[in-house]
Structure formats: C-alpha cells, structure tokens
PDB file of N, CA and C in Angstrom:
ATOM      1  N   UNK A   1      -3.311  24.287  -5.936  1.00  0.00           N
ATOM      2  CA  UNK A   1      -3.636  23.490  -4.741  1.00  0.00           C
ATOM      3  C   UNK A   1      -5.152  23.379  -4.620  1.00  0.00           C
ATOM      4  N   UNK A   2      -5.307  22.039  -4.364  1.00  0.00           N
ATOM      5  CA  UNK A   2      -7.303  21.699  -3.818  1.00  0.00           C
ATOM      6  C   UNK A   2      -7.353  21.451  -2.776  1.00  0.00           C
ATOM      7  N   UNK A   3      -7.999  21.940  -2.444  1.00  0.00           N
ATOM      8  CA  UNK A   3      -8.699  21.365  -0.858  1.00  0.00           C
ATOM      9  C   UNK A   3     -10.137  20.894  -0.769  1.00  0.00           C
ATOM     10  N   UNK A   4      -9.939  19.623   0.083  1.00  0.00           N
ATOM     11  CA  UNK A   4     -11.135  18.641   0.008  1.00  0.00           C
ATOM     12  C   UNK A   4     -11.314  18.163   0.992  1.00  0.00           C
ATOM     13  N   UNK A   5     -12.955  18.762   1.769  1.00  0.00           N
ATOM     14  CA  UNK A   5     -13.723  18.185   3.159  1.00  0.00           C
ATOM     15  C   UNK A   5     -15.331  17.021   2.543  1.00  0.00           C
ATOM     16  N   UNK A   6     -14.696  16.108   3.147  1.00  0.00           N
ATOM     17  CA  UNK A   6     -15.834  15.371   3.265  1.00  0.00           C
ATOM     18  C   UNK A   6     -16.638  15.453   4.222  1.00  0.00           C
ATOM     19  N   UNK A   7     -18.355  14.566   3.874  1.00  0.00           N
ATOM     20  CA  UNK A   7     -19.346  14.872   5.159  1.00  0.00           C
ATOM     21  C   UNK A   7     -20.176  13.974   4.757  1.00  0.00           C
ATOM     22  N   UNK A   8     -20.722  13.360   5.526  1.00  0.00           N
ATOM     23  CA  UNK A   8     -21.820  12.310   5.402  1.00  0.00           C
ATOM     24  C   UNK A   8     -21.886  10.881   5.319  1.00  0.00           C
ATOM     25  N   UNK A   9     -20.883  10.245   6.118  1.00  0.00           N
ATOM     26  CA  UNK A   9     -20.537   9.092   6.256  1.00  0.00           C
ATOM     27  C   UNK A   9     -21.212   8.628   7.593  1.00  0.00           C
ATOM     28  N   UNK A  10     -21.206   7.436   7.851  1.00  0.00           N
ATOM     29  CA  UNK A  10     -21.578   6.866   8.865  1.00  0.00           C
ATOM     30  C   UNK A  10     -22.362   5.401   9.350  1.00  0.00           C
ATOM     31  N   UNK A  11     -23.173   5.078   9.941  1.00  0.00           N
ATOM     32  CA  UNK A  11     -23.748   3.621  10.058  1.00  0.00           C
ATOM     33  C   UNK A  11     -24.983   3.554   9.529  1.00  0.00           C
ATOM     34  N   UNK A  12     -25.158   2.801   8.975  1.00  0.00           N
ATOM     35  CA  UNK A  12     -26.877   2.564   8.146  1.00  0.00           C
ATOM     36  C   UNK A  12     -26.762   1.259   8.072  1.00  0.00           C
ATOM     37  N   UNK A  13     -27.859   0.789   8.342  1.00  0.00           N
ATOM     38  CA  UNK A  13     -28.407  -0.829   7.801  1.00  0.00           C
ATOM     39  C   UNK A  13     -28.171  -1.300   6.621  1.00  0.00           C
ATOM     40  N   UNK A  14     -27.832  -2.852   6.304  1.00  0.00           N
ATOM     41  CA  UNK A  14     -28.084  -3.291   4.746  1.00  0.00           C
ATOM     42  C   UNK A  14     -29.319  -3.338   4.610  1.00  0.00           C
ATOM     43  N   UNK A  15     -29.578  -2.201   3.170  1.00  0.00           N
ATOM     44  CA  UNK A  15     -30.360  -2.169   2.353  1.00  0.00           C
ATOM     45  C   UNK A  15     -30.811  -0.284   2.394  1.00  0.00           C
ATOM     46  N   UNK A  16     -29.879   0.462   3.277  1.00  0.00           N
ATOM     47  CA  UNK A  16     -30.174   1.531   3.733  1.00  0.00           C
ATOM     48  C   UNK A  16     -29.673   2.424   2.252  1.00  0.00           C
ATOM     49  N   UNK A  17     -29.680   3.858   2.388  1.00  0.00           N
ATOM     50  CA  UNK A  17     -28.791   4.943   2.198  1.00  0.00           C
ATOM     51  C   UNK A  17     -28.335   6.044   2.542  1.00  0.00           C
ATOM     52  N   UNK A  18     -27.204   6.285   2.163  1.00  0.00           N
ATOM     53  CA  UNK A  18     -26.552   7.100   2.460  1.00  0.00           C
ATOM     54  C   UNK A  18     -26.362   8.686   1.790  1.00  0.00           C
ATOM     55  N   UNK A  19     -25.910   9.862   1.698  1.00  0.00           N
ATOM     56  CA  UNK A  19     -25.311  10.692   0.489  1.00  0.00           C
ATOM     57  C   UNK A  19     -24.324  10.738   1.368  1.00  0.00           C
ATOM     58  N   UNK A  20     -22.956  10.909   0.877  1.00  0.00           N
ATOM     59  CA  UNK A  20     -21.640  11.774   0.790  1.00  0.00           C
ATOM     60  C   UNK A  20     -21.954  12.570   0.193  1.00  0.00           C
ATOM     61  N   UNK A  21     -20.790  14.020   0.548  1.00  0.00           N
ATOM     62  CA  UNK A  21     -21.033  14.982  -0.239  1.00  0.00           C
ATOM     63  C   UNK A  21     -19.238  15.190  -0.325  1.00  0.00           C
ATOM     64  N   UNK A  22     -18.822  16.422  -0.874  1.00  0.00           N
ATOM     65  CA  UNK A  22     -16.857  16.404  -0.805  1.00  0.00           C
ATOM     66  C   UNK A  22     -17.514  18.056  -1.654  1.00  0.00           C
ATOM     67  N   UNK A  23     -16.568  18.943  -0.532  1.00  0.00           N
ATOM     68  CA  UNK A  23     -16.507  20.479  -0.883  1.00  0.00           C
ATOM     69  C   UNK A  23     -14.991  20.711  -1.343  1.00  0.00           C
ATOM     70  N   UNK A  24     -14.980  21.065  -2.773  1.00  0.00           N
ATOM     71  CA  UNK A  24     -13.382  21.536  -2.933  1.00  0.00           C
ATOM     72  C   UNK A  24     -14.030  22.862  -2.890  1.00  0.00           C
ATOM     73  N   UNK A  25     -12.117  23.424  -2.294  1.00  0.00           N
ATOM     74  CA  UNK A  25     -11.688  25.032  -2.676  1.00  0.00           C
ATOM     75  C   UNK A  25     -10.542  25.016  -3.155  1.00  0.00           C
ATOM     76  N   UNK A  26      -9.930  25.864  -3.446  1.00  0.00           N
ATOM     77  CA  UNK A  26      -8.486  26.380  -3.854  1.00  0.00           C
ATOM     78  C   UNK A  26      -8.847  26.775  -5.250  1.00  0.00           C
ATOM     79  N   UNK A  27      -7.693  25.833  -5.923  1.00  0.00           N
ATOM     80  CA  UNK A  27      -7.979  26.158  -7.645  1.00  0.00           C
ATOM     81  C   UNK A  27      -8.777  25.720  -8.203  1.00  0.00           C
ATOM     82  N   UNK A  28      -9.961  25.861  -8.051  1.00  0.00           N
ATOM     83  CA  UNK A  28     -11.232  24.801  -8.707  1.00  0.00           C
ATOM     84  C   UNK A  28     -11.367  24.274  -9.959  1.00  0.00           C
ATOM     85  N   UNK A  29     -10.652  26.090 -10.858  1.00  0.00           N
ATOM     86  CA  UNK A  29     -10.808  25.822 -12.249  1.00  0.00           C
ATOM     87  C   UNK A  29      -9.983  25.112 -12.894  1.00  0.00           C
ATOM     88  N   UNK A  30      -8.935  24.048 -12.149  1.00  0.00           N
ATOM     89  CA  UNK A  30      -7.682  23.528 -13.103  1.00  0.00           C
ATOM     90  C   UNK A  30      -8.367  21.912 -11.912  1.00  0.00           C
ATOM     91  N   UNK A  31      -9.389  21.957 -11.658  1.00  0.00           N
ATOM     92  CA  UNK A  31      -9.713  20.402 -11.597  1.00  0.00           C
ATOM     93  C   UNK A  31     -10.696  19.933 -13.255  1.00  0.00           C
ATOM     94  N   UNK A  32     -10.205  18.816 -13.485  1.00  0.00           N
ATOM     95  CA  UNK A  32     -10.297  17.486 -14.393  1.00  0.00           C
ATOM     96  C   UNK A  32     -11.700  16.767 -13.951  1.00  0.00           C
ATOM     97  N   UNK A  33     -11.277  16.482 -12.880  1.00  0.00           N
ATOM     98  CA  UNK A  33     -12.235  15.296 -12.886  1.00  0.00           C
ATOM     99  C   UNK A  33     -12.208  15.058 -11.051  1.00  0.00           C
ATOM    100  N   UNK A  34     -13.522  14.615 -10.847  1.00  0.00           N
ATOM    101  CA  UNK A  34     -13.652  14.673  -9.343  1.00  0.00           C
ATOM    102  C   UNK A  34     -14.053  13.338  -9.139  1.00  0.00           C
ATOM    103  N   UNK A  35     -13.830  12.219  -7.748  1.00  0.00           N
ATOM    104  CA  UNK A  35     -14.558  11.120  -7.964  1.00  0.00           C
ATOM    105  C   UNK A  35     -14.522  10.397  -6.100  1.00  0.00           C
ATOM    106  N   UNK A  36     -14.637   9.578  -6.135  1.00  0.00           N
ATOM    107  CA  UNK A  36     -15.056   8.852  -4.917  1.00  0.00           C
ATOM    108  C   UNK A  36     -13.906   7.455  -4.453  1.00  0.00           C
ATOM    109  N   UNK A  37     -13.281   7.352  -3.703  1.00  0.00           N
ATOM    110  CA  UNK A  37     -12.724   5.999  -4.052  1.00  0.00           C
ATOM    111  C   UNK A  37     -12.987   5.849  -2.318  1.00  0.00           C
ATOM    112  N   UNK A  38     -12.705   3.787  -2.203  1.00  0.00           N
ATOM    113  CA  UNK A  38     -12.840   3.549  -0.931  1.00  0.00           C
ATOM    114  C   UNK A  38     -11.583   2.570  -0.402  1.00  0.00           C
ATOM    115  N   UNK A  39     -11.707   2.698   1.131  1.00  0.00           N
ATOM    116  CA  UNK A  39     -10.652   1.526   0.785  1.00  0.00           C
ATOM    117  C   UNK A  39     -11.278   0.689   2.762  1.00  0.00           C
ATOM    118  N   UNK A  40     -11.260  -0.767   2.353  1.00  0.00           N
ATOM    119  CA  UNK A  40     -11.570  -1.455   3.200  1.00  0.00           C
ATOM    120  C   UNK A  40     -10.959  -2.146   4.297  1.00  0.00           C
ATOM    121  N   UNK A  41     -10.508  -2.002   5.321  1.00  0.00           N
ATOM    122  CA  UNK A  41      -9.364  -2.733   6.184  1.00  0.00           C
ATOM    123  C   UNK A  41      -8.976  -4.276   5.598  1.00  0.00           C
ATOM    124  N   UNK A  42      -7.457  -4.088   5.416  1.00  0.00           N
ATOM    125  CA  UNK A  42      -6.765  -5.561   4.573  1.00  0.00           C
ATOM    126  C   UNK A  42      -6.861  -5.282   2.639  1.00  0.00           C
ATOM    127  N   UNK A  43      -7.043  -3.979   2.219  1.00  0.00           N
ATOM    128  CA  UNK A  43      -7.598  -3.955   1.108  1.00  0.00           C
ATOM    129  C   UNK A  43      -7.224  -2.848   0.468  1.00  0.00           C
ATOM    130  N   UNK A  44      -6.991  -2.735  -0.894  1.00  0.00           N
ATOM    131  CA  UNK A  44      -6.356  -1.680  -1.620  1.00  0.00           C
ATOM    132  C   UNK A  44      -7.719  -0.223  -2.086  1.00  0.00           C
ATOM    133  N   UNK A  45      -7.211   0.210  -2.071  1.00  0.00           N
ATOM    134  CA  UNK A  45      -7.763   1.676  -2.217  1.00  0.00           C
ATOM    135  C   UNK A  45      -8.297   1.337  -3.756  1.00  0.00           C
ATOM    136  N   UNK A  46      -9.986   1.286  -3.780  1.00  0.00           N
ATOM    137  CA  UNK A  46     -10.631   1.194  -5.179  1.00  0.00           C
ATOM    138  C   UNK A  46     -10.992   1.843  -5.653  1.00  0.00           C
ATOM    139  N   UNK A  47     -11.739   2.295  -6.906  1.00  0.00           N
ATOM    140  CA  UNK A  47     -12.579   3.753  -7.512  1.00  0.00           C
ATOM    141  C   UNK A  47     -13.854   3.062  -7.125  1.00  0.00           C
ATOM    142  N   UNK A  48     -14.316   3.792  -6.753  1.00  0.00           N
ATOM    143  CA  UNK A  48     -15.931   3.841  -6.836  1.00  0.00           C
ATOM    144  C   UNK A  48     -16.594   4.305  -7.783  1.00  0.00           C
ATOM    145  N   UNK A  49     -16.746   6.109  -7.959  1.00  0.00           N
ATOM    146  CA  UNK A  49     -16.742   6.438  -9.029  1.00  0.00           C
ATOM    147  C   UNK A  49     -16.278   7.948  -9.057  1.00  0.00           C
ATOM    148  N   UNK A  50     -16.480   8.412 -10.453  1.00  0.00           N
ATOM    149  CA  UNK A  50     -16.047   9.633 -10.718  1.00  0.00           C
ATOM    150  C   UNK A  50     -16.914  10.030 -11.745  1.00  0.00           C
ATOM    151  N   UNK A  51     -16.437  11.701 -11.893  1.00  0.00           N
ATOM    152  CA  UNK A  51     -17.118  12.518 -12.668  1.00  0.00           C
ATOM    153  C   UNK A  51     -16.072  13.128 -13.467  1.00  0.00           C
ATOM    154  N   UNK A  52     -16.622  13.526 -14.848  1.00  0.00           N
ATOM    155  CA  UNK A  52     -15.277  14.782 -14.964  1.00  0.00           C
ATOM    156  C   UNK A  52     -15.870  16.196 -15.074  1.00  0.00           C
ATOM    157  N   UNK A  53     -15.107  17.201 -15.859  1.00  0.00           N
ATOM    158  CA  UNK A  53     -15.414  18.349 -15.920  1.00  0.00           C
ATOM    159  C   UNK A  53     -16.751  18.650 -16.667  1.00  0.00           C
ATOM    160  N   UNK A  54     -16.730  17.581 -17.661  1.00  0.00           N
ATOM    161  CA  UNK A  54     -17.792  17.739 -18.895  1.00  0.00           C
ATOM    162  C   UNK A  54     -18.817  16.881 -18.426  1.00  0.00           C
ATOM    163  N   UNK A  55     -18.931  16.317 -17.259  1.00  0.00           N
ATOM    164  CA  UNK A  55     -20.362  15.632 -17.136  1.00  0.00           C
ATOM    165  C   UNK A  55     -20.071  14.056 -17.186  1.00  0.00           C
ATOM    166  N   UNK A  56     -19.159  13.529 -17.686  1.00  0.00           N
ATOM    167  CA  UNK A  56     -19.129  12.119 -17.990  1.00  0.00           C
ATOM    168  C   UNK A  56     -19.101  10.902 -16.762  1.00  0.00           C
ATOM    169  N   UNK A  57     -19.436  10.174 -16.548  1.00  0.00           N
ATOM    170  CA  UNK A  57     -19.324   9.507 -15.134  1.00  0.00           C
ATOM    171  C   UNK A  57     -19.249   7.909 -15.386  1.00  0.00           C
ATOM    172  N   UNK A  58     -18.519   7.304 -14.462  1.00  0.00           N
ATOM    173  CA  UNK A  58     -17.927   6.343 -14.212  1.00  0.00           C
ATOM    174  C   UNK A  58     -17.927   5.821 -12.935  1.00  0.00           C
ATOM    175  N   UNK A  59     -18.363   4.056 -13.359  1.00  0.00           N
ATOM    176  CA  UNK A  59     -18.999   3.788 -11.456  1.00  0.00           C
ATOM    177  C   UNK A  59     -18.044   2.316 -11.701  1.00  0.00           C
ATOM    178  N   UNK A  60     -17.371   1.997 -10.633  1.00  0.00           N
ATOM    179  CA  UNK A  60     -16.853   0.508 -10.492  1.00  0.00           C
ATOM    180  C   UNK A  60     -18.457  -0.338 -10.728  1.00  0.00           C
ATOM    181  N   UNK A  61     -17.737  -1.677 -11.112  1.00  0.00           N
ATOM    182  CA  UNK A  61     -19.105  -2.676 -11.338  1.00  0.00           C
ATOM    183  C   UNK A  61     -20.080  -2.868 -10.180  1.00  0.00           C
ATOM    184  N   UNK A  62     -19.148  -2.881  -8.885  1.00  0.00           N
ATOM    185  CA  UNK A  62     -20.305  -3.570  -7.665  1.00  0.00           C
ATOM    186  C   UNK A  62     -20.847  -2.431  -7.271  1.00  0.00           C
ATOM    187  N   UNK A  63     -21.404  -1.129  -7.910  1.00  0.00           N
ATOM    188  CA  UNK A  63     -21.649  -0.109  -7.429  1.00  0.00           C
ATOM    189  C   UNK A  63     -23.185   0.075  -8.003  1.00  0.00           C
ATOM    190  N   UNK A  64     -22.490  -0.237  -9.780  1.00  0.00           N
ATOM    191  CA  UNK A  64     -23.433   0.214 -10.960  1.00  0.00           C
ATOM    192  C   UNK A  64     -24.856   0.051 -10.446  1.00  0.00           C
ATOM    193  N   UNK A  65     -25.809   1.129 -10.586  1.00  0.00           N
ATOM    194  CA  UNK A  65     -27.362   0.921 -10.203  1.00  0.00           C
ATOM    195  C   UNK A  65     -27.597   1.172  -8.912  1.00  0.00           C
ATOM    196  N   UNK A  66     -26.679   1.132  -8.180  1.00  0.00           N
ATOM    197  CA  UNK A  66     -26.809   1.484  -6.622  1.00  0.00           C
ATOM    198  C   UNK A  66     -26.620   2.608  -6.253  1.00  0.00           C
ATOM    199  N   UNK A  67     -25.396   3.295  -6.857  1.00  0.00           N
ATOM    200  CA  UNK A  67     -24.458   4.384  -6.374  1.00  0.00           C
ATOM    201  C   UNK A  67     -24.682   5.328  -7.492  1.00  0.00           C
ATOM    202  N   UNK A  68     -25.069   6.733  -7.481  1.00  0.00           N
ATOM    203  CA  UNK A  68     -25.208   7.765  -8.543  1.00  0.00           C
ATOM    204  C   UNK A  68     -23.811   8.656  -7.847  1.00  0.00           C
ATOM    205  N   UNK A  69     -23.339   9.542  -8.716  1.00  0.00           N
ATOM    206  CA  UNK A  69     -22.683  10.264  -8.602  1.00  0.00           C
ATOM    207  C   UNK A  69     -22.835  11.632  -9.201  1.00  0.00           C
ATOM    208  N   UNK A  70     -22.580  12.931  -8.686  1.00  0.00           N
ATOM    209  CA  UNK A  70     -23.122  14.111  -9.540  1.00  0.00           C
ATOM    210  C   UNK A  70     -22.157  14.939  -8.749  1.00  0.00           C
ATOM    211  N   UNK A  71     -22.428  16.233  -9.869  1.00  0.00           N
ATOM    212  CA  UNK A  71     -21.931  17.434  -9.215  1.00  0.00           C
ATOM    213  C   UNK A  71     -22.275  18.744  -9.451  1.00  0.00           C
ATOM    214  N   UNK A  72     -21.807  19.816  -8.427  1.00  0.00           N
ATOM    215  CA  UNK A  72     -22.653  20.789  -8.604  1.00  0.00           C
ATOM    216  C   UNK A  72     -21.721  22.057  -8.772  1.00  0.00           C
ATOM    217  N   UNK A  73     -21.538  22.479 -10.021  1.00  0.00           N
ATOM    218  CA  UNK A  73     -20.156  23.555 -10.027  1.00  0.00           C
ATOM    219  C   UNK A  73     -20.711  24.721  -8.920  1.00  0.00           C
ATOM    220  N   UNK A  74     -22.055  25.174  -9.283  1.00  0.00           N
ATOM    221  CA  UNK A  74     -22.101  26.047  -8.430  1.00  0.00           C
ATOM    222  C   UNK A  74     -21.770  26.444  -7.042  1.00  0.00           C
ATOM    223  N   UNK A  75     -21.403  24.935  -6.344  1.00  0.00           N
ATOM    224  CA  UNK A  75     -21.467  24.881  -5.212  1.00  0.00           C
ATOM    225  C   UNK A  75     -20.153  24.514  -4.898  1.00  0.00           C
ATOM    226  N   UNK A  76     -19.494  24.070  -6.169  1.00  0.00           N
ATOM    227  CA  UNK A  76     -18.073  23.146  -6.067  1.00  0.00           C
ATOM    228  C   UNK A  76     -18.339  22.426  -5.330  1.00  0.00           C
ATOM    229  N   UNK A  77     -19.350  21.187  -5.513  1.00  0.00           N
ATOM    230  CA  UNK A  77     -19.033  20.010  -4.069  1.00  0.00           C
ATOM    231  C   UNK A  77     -19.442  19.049  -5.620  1.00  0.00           C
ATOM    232  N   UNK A  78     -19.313  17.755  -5.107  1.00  0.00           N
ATOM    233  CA  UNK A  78     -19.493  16.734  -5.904  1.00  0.00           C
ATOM    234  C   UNK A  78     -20.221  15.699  -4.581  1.00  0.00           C
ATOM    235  N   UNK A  79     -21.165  15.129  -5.050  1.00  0.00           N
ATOM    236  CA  UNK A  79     -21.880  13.923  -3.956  1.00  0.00           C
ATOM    237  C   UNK A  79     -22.434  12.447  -4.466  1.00  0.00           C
ATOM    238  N   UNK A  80     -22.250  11.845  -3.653  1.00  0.00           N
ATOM    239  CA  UNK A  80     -22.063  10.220  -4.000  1.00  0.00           C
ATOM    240  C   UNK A  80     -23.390   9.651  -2.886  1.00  0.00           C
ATOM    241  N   UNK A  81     -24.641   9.627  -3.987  1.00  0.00           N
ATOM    242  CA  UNK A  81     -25.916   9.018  -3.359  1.00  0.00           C
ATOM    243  C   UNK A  81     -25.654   7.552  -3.508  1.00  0.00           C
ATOM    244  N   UNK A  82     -25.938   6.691  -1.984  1.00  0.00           N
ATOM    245  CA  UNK A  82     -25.733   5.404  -1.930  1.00  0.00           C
ATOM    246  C   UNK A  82     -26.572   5.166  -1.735  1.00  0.00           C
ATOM    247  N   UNK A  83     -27.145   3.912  -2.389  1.00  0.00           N
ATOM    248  CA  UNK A  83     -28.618   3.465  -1.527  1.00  0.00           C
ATOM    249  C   UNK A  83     -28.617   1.570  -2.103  1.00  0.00           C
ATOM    250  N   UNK A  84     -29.395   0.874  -1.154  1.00  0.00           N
ATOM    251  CA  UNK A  84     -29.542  -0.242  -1.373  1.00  0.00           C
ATOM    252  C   UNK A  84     -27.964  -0.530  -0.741  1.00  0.00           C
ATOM    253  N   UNK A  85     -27.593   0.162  -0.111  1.00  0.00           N
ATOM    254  CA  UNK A  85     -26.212  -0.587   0.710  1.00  0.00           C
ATOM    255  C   UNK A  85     -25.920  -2.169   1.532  1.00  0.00           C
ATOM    256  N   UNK A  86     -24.741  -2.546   0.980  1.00  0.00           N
ATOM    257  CA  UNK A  86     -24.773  -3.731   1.732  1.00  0.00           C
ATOM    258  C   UNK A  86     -23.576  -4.016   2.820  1.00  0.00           C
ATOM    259  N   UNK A  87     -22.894  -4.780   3.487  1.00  0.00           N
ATOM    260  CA  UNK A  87     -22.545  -5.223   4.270  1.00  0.00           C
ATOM    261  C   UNK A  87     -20.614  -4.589   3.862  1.00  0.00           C
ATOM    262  N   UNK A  88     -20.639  -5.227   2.423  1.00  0.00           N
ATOM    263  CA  UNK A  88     -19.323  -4.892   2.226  1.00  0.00           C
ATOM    264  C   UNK A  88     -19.078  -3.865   1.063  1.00  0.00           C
ATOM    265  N   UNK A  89     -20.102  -3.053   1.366  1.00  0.00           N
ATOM    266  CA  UNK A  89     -19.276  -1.403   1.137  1.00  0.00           C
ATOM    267  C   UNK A  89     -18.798  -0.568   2.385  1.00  0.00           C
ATOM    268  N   UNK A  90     -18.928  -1.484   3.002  1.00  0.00           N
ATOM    269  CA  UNK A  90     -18.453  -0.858   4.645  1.00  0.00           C
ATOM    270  C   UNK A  90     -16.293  -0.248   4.107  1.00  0.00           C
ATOM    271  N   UNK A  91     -16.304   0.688   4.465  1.00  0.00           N
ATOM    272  CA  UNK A  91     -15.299   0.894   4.147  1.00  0.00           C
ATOM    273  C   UNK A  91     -14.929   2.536   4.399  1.00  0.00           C
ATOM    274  N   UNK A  92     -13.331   2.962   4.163  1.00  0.00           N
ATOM    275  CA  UNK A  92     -13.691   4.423   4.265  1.00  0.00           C
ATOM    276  C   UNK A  92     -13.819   5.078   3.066  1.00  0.00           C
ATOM    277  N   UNK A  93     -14.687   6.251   2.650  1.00  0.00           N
ATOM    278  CA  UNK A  93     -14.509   6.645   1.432  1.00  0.00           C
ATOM    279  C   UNK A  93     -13.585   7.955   1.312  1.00  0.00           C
ATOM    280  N   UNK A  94     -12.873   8.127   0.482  1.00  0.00           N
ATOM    281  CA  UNK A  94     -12.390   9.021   0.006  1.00  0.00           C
ATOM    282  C   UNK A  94     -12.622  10.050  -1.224  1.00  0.00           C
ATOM    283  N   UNK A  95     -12.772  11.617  -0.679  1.00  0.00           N
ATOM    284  CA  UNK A  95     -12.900  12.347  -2.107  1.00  0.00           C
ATOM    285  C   UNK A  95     -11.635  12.600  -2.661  1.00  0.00           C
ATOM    286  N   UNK A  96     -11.918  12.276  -3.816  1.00  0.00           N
ATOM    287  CA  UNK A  96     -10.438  12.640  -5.018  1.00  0.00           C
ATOM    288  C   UNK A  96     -10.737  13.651  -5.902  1.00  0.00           C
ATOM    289  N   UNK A  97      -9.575  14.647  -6.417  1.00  0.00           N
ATOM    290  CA  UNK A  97      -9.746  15.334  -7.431  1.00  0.00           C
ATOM    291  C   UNK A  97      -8.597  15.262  -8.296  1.00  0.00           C
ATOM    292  N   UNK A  98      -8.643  15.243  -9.431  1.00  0.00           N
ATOM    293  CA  UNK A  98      -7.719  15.487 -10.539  1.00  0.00           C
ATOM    294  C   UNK A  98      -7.176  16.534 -11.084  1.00  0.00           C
ATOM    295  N   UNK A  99      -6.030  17.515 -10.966  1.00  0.00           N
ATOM    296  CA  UNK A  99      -6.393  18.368 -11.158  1.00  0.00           C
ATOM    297  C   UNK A  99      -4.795  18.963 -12.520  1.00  0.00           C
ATOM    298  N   UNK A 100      -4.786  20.208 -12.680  1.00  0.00           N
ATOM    299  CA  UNK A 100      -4.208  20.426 -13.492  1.00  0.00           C
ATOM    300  C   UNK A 100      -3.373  19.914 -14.628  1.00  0.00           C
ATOM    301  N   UNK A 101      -2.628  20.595 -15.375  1.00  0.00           N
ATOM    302  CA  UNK A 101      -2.081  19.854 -16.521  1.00  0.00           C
ATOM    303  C   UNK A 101      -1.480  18.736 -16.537  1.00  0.00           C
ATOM    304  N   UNK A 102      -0.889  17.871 -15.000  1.00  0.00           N
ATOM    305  CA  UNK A 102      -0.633  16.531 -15.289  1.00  0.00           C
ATOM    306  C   UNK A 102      -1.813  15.968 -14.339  1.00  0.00           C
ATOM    307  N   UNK A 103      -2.831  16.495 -14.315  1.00  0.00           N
ATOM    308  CA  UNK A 103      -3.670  15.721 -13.290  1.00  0.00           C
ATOM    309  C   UNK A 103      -3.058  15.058 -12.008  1.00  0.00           C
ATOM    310  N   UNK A 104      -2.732  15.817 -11.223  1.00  0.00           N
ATOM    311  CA  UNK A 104      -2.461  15.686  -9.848  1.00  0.00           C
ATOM    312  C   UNK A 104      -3.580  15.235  -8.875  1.00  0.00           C
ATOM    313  N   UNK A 105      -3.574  14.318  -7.926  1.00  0.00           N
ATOM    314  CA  UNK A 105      -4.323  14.129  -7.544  1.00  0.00           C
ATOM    315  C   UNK A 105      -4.267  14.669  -5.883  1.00  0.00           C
ATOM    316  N   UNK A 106      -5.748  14.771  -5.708  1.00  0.00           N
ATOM    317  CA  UNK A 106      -5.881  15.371  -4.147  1.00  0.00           C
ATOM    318  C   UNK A 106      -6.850  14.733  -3.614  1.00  0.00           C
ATOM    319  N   UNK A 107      -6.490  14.574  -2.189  1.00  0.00           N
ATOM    320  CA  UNK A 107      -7.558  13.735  -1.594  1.00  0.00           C
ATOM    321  C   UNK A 107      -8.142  14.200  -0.456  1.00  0.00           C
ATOM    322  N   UNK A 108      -9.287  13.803   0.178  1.00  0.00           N
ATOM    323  CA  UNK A 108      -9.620  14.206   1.389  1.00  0.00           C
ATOM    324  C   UNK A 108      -9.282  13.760   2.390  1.00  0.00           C
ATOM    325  N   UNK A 109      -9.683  13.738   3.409  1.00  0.00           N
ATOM    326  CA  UNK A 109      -9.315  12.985   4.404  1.00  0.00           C
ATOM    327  C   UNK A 109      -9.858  11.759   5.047  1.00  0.00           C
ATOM    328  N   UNK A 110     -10.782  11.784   4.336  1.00  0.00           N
ATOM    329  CA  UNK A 110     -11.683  10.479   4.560  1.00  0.00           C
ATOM    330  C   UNK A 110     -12.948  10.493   5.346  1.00  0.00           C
ATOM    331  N   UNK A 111     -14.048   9.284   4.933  1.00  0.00           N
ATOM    332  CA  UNK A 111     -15.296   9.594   5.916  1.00  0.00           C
ATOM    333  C   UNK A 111     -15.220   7.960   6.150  1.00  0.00           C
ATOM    334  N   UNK A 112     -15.834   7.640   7.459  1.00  0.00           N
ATOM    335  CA  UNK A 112     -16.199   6.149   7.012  1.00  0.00           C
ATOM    336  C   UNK A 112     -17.374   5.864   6.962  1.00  0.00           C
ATOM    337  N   UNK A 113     -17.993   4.476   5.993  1.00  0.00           N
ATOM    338  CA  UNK A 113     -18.924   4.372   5.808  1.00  0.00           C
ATOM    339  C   UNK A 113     -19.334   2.688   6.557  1.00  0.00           C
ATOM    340  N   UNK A 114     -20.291   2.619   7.449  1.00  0.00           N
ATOM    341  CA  UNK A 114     -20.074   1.179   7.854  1.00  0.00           C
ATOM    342  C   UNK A 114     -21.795   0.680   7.799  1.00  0.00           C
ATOM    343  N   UNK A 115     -21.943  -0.380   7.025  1.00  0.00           N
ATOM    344  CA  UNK A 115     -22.982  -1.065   6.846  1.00  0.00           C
ATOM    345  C   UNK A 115     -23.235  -2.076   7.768  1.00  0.00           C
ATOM    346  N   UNK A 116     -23.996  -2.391   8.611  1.00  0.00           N
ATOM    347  CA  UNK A 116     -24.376  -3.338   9.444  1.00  0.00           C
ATOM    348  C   UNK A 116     -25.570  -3.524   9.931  1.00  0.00           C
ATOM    349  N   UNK A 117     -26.401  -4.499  10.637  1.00  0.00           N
ATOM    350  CA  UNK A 117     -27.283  -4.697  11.154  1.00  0.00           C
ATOM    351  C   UNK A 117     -27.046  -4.985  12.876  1.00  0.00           C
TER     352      UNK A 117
END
C-alpha cells in the first residue's frame, strides 16, 4: 500500500509559477515510477509527467520546457516545478504512483491548480 499527500497548488497569474510537491509513505520500495497527471472540468484525466525509479522522465507535449519534474528518494516526495503557466493548465493535479509487480496505481487526492488574471 502507498500513500500520497499533495501540497502546493493554487492561483497564480498567466505567465506565473508554481511547485507541487506529492509525499509518499507506505511501501516506498515496490514503487516503479512516480508522476503527475491532471484533469480539467469536461475533460479526461491526462499525464503530465512522470519519473521512474531509475531517473528517466517523461512530460506530455504542452508541458515540454515549462514543467520539470524530479525526485527526491531521500525525502520520498517527487515535485512538479511549473513555471511560465498559462490559462489552460488550470486544472486539478494529481500525484500518481506505480507500484509493485503489476504496477498498481495510487493516487492522491488532488490539488487544484488555477491560472488566471
């Protein structure tokens, strides 16, 4: 079992940024891969991005150059620096983890993120 708190969501201007951060506990050592997804009112739940165990990372296209993603075993959190935000990443984000031998997935509970002027 994972457990996953998000923190750092909220209102910023277009062109602002943001960090998320997402603290797992439980079984840490049988997570895969950790990552970010969002989902927008009227709209399906997307990846943003992810990380895996070994470092490798993966960003949806409308993200690429904007959005870094990292993580910190020591700390077990994984965080999603946003910057140059615009209007329609307004959305809520979700932390995901992947975890054991069939990669199960776990989620948080959500933060929202709302871009506006």
């Amino acid at each position: 079992q994972v457990h996953l708190v998000e923190s750092g969501g909220g209102l910023v201007q277009p062109g602002g940024s943001l960090r998320l951060s997402c603290a797992a506990s439980g079984s840490i050592s049988s997570i895969k891969a950790m990552g970010w997804y969002r989902q927008a009112p009227g709209k399906q739940r997307e990846l943003v991005a992810e990380i895996t165990s070994g470092g490798s990372t993966n960003y949806a296209d409308s993200v690429k150059g904007r959005f870094t993603i990292s993580g910190d075993n020591a700390k077990n959190t994984v965080n999603l620096q946003m910057n140059s935000l615009k209007p329609e990443d307004t959305a809520v984000y979700y932390c995901n983890a992947a975890a054991g031998y069939n990669w199960f997935y776990y989620w948080g509970q959500g933060t929202q993120v709302t871009v506006s002027s």
